[in-house]
Protein backbone atom coordinates (compact mmCIF):
# COMPACT_ATOMS: atom_id res chain seq x y z
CA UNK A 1 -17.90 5.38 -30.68
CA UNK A 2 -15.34 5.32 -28.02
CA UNK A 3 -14.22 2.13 -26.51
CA UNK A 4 -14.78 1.41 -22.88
CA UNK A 5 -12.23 2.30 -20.16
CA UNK A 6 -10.47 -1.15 -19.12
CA UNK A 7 -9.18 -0.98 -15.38
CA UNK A 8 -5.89 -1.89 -14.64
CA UNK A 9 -7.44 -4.42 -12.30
CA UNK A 10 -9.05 -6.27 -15.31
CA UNK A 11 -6.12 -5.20 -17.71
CA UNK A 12 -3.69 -7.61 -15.16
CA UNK A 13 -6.57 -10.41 -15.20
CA UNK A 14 -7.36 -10.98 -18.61
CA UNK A 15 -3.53 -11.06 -19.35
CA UNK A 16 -3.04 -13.59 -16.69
CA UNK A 17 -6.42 -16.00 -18.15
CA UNK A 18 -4.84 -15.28 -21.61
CA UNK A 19 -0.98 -16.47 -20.56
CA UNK A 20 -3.16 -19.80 -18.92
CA UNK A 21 -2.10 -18.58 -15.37
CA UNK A 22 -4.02 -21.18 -13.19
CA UNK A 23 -5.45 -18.99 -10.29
CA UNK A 24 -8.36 -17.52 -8.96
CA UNK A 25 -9.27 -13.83 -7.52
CA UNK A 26 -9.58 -13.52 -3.77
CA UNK A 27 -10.18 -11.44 -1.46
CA UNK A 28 -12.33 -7.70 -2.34
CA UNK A 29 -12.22 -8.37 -5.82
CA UNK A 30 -13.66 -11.82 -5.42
CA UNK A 31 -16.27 -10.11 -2.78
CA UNK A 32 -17.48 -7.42 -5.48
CA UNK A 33 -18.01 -10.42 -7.86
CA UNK A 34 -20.42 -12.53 -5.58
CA UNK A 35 -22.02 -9.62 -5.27
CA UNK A 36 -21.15 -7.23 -2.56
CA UNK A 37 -19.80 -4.59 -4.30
CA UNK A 38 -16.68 -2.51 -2.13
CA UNK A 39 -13.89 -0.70 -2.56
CA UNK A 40 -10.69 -2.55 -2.81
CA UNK A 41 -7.18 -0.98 -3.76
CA UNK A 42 -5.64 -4.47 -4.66
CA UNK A 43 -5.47 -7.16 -6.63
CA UNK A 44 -4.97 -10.58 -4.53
CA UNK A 45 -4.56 -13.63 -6.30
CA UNK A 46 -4.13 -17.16 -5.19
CA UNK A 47 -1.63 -19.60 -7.46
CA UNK A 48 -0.96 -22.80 -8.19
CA UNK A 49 2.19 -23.61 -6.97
CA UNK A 50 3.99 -25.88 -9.64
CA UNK A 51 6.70 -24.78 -10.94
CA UNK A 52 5.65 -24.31 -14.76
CA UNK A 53 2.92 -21.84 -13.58
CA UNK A 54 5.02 -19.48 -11.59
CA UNK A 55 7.49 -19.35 -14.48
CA UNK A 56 4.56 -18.40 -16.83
CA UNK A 57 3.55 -15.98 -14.13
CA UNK A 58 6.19 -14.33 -13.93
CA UNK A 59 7.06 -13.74 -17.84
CA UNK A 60 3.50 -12.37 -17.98
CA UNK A 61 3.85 -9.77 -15.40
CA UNK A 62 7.36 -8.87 -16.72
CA UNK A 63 5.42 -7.08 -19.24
CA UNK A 64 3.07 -5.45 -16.98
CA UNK A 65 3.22 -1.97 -15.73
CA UNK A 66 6.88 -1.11 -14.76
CA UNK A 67 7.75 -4.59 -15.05
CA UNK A 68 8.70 -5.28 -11.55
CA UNK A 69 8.14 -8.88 -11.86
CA UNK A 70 11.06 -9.42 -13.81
CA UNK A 71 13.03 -9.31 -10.85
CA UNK A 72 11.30 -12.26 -9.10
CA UNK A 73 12.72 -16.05 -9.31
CA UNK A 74 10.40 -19.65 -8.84
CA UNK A 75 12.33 -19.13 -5.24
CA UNK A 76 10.57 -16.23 -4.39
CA UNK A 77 7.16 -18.38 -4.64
CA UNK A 78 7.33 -20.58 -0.92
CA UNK A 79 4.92 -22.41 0.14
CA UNK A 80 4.44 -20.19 3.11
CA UNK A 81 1.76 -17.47 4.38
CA UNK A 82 1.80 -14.59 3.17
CA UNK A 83 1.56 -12.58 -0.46
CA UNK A 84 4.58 -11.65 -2.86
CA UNK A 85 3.39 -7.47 -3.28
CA UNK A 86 3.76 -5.87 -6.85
CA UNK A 87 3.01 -2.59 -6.88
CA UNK A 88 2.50 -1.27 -10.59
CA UNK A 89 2.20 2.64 -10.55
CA UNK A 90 2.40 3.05 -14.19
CA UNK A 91 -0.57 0.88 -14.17
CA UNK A 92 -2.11 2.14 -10.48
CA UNK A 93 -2.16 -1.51 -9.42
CA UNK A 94 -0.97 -3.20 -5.93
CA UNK A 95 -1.15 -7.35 -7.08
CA UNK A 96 -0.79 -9.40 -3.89
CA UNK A 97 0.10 -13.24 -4.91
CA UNK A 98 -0.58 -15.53 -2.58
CA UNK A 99 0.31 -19.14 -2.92
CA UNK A 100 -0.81 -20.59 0.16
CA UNK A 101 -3.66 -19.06 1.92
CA UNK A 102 -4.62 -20.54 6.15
CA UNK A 103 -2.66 -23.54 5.43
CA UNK A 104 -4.43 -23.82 1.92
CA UNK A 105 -3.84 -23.99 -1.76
CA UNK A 106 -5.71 -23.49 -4.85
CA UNK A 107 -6.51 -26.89 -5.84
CA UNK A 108 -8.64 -26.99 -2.39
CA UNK A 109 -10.79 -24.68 -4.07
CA UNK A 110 -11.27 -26.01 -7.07
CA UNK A 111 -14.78 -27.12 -6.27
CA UNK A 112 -15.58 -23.25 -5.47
CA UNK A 113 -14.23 -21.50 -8.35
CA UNK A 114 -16.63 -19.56 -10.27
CA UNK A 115 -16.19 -17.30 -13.60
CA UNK A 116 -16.95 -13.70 -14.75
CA UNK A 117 -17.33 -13.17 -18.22
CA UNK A 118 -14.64 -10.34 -19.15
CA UNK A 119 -16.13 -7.79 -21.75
CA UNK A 120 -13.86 -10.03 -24.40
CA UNK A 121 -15.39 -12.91 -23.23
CA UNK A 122 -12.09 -14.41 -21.10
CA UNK A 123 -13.82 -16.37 -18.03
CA UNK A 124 -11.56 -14.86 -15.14
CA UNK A 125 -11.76 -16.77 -12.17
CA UNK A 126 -12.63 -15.97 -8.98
CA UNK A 127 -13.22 -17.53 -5.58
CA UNK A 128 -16.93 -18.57 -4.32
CA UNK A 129 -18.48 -17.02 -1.38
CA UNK A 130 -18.48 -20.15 0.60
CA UNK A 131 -14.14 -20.31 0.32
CA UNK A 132 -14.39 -16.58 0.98
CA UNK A 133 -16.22 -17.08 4.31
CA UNK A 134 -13.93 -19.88 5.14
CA UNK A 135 -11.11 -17.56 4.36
CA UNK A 136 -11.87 -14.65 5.97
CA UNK A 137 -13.85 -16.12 8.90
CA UNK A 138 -11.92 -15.35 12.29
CA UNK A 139 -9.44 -12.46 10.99
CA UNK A 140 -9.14 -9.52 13.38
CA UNK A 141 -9.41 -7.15 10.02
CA UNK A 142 -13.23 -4.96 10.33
CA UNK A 143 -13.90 -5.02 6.67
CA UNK A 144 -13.30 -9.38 6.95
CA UNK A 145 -15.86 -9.17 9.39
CA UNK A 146 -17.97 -7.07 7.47
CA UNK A 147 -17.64 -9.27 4.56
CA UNK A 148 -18.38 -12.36 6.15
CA UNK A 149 -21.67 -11.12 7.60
CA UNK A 150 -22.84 -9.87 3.97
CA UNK A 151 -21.71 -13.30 2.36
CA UNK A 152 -23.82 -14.67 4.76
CA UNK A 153 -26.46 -12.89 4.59
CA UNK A 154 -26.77 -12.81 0.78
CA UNK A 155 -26.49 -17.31 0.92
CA UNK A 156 -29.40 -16.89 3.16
CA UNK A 157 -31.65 -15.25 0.51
């Protein structure tokens, strides 16, 4: 019996659940896992911006894929818009960190959070459709738009 094919997507977020990384999926991943399953090329993540946490995140993804992380500082983590971008090609993986995300931060979502059971059983966290919708409501990206509507749609149901 051969054992199943991990993604590099799920790889990078079972290491960060198993380093206690305190963050939650957003974005496409997040979308596929309330149920509107896309294509998405990245991983986006939102962080908790203490210091401790980005000091644990970045030791973790030292040892991931190339290891480009190792090159990033606590500095690098402002609490400004916008995403640090990793790209991992060792591992095929583009990891998008956001810590602040339309003038918010991950303990805003904390009442939204929900958890998908990983195939070892590591709860990886990911963002609720109604902090996706607030998220992604008014962007000038299609597939935001898109999103939105089937978010919406599927609450109504």
């Amino acid at each position: 019996m051969t054992a199943p094919i991990e993604s590099s997507f799920e790889k990078l977020l079972v290491l960060l659940v198993k380093n206690s990384i305190k963050f939650t999926t957003v974005d496409g991943i997040a979308v596929c896992l309330n149920g509107y399953v896309r294509l998405t090329e990245d991983v986006d993540i939102l962080i908790a911006k203490d210091k401790s946490n980005i000091e644990k995140l970045i030791e973790a993804l030292s040892g991931f894929g190339e290891g480009f992380a190792s090159e990033l500082e606590v500095g690098d983590f402002t609490d400004e818009e916008g995403a640090i971008r990793i790209i991992e090609s060792v591992e095929n993986c583009q990891i998008n960190i956001f810590v602040r995300m339309r003038g918010l931060h991950l303990e805003d979502f904390r009442e939204d959070i929900q958890y998908f059971e990983a195939g070892d059983t590591t709860e990886i966290p990911y963002l609720g459709s109604k902090s996706l919708i607030q998220l992604k409501s008014g962007t000038v990206r299609e597939k935001d738009r898109v999103d939105v509507s089937v978010l919406e749609s599927m609450g109504e149901q």
